[in-house]
Protein backbone atom coordinates (compact mmCIF):
# COMPACT_ATOMS: atom_id res chain seq x y z
CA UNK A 1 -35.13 -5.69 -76.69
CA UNK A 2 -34.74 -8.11 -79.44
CA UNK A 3 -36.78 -7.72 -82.44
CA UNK A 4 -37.49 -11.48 -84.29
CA UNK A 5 -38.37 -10.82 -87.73
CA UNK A 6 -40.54 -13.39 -89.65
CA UNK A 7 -39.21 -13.90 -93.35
CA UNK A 8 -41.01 -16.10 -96.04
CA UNK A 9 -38.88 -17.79 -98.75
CA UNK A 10 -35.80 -17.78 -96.98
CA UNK A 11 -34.82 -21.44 -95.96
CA UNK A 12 -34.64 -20.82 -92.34
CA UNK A 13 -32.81 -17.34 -92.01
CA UNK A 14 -33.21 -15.99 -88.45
CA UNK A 15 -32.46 -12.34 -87.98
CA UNK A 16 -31.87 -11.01 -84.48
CA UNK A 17 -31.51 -7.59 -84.07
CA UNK A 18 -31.30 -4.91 -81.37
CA UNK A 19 -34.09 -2.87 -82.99
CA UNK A 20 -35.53 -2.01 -86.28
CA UNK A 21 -32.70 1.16 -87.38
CA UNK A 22 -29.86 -1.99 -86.32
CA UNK A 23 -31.00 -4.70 -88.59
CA UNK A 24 -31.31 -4.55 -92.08
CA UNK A 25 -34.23 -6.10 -93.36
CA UNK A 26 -33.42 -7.38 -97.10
CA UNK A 27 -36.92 -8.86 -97.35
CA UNK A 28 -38.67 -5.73 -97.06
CA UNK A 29 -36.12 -3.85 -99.42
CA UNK A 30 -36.43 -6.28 -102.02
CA UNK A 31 -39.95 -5.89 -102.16
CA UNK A 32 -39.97 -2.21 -102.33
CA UNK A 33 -37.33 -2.54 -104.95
CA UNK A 34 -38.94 -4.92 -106.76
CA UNK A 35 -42.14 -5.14 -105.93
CA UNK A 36 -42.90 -8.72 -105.74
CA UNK A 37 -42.22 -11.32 -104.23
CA UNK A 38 -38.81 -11.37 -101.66
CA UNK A 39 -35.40 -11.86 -102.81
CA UNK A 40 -32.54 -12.09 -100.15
CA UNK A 41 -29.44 -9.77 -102.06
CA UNK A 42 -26.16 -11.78 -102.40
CA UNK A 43 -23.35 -10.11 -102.99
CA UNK A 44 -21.41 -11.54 -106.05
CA UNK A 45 -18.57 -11.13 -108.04
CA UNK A 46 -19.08 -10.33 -111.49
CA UNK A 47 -16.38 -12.82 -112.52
CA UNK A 48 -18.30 -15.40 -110.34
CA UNK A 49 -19.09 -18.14 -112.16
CA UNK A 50 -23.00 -19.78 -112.10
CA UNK A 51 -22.33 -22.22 -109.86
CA UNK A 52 -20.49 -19.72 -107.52
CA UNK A 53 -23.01 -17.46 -107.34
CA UNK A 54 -25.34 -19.88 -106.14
CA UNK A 55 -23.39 -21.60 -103.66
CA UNK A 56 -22.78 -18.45 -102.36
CA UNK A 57 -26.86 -18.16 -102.24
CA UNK A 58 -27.43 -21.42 -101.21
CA UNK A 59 -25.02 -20.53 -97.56
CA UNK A 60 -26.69 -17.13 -97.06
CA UNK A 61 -30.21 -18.56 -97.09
CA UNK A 62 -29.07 -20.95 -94.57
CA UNK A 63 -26.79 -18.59 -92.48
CA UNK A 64 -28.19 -17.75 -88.68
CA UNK A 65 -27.03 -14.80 -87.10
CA UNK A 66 -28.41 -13.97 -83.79
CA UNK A 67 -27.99 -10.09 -82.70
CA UNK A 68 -25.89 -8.87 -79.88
CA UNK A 69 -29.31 -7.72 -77.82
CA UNK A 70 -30.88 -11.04 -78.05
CA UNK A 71 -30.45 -14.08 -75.45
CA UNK A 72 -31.84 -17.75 -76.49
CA UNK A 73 -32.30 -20.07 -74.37
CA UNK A 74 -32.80 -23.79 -75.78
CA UNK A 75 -30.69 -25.95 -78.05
CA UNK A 76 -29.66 -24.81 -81.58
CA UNK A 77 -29.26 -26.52 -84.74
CA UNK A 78 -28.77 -25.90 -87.59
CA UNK A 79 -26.88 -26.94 -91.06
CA UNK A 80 -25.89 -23.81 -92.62
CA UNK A 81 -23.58 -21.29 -90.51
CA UNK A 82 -24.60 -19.72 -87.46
CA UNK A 83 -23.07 -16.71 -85.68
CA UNK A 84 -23.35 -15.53 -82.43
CA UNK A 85 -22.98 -12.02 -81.36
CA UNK A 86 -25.62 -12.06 -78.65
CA UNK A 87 -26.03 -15.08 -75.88
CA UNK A 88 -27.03 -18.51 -76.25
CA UNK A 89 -27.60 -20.44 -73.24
CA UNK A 90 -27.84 -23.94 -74.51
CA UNK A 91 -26.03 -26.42 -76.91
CA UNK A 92 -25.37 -25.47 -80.11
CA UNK A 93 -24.82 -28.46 -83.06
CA UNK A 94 -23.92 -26.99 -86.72
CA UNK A 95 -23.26 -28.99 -89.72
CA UNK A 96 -21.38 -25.83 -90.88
CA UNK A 97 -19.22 -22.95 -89.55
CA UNK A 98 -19.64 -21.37 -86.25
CA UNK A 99 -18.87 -17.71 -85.17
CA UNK A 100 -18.82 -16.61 -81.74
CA UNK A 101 -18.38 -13.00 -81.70
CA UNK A 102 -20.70 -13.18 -77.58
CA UNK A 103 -21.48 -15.93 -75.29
CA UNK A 104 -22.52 -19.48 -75.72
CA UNK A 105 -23.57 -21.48 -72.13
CA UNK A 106 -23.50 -25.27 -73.31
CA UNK A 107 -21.54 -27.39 -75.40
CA UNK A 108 -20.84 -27.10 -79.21
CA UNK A 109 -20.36 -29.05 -82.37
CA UNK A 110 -19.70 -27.65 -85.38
CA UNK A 111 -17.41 -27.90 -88.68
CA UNK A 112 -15.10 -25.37 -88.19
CA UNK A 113 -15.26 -22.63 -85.14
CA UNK A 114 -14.00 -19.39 -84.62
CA UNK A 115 -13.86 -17.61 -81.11
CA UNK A 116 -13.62 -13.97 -82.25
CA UNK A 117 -11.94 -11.07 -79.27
CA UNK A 118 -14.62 -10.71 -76.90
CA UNK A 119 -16.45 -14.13 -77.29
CA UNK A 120 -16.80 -16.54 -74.63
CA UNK A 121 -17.85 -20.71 -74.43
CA UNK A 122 -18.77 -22.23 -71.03
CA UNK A 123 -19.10 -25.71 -72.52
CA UNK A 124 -17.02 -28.52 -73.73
CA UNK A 125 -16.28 -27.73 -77.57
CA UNK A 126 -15.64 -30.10 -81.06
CA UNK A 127 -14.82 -29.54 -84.33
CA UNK A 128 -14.53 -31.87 -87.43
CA UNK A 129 -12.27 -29.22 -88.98
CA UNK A 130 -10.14 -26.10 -87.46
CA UNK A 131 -10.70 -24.41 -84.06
CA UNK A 132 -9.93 -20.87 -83.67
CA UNK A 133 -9.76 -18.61 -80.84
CA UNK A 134 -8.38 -15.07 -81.25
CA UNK A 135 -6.99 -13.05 -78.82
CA UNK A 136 -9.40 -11.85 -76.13
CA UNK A 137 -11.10 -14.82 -76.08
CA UNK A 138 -12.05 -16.92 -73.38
CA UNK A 139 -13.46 -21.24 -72.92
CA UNK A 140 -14.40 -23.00 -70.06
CA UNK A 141 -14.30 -26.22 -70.96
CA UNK A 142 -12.75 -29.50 -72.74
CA UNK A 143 -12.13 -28.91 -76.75
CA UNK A 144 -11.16 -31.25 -79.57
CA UNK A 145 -10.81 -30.21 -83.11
CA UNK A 146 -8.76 -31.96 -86.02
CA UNK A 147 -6.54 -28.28 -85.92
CA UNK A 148 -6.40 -25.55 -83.24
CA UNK A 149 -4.80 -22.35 -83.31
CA UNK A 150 -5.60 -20.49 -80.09
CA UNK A 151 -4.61 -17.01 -79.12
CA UNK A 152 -7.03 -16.96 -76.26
CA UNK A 153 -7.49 -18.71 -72.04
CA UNK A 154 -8.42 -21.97 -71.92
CA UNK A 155 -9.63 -23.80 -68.78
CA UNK A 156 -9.34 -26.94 -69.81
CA UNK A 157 -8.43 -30.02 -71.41
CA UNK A 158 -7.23 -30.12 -75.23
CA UNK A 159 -7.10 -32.87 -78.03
CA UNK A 160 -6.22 -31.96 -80.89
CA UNK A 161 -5.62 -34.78 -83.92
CA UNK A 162 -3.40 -32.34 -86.06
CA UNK A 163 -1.21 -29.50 -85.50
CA UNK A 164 -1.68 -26.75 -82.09
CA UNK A 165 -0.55 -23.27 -82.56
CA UNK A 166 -0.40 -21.19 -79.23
CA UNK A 167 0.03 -17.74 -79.90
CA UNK A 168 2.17 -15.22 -77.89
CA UNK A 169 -1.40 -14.39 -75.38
CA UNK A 170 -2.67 -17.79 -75.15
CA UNK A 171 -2.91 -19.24 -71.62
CA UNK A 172 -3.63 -22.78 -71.48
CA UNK A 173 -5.31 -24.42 -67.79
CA UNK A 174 -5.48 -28.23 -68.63
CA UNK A 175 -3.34 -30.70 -70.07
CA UNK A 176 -3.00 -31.11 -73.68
CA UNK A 177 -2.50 -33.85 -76.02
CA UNK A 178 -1.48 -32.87 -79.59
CA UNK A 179 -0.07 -34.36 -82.77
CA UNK A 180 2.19 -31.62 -83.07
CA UNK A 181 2.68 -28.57 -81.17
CA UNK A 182 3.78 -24.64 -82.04
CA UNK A 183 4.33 -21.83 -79.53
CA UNK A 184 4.77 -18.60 -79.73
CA UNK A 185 6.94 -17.18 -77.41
CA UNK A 186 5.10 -15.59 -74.16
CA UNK A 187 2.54 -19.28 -74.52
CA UNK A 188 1.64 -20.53 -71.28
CA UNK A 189 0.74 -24.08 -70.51
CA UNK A 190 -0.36 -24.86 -66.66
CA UNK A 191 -0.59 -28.85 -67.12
CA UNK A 192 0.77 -31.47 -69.40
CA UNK A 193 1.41 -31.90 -72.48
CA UNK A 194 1.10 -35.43 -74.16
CA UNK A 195 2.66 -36.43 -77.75
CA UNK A 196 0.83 -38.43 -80.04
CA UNK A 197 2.47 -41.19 -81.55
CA UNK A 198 1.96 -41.16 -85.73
C-alpha cells in the first residue's frame, strides 16, 4: 500500500513510498537532527560553488518521485523533474526531466525523457530536448523529440528533428522520419523511413 507523506516547506515534493522502512523521510530526520524547523538534505560538493549549491536545491525541492507501490490515476504536472517508478495512468506534462523507471498510461510532454530497462509508455510521447529509451524498454505510441537514441520496441510512428540512434536491441513498428539516422547493427525497422531535407 502506498504511504503519501505530507511535507511542509518543501515546494511541492511528493514522496511515494511502498511503506514507512522503504522511504526515507528527510523531513522528519532533519528535525530530529536539528530540531527545528525542516530542512530537505542536498547533497553537495564541497568545491560547489554558491550558486551551484542552490540550483542543485532549487531542483530537489521541485523533484516528484512517485514509489514503485503506488498507482495515480489523473493528470500530472509539474515543473521540476518527475520520476516514475510506480504507475501513472494519465497524462503527464513536465517543464523538466522525466524518468520512467514503471508505467505511464497516457501521453507525455516533457524536456528531456528517459525510458529506463523495465519502463513502459502507452501514450503518444514529446520532447523539446533528447528522448531516451534503454534497453528493455517498451512504447506504444507516436514520439517526437528534437534527439532520440532508442535501445528499446517501439510501436509506432517517429519524428525526430535531429539525429536517431538505434541501438543493436531496438525494434522499431512504424515509419520514421529523421534528420539523420544511426544504426547499430542487429536495428530493426518494420516501416519506412523518410529523410528530412536540411
Amino acid at each position: 500500500m502506498a504511504m503519501f507523506k505530507k511535507n511542509r516547506n518543501l515546494g511541492g515534493i511528493i514522496q511515494v513510498g511502498d511503506n514507512d522502512e522503504d522511504m526515507m523521510d528527510p523531513v522528519t530526520e532533519a528535525e530530529d537532527s536539528m530540531g527545528g524547523e525542516a530542512v530537505v538534505p542536498v547533497k553537495e560538493d564541497v568545491w560547489d560553488t554558491d550558486e551551484e549549491k542552490a540550483a542543485k536545491r532549487e531542483v530537489q525541492e521541485q523533484s516528484t518521485v512517485i514509489g514503485k507501490a503506488a498507482l495515480i490515476t489523473g493528470d500530472l504536472t509539474a515543473k521540476g523533474p518527475i520520476t516514475v517508478a510506480g504507475v501513472v495512468q494519465g497524462n503527464v506534462n513536465c517543464e523538466s526531466k522525466i524518468c520512467i523507471q514503471g508505467e505511464i498510461i497516457g501521453n507525455i510532454v516533457g524536456k528531456g525523457i528517459l525510458v529506463t530497462t523495465g519502463g513502459k509508455i502507452r501514450g503518444n510521447v514529446s520532447s523539446s530536448t533528447d528522448l531516451v529509451l534503454q534497453v528493455g524498454s517498451a512504447v506504444e505510441g507516436d514520439m517526437d523529440a528534437a534527439e532520440m537514441t532508442l535501445e528499446g520496441a517501439i510501436t509506432g510512428n517517429l519524428n525526430c528533428a535531429g539525429n536517431l540512434s538505434l541501438g543493436a536491441k531496438s525494434i522499431v513498428t512504424g515509419d520514421i522520419s529523421t534528420k539523420d539516422i544511426t544504426t547499430t547493427l542487429g536495428a530493426q525497422i518494420n516501416g519506412r523511413v523518410e529523410m528530412k531535407r536540411a
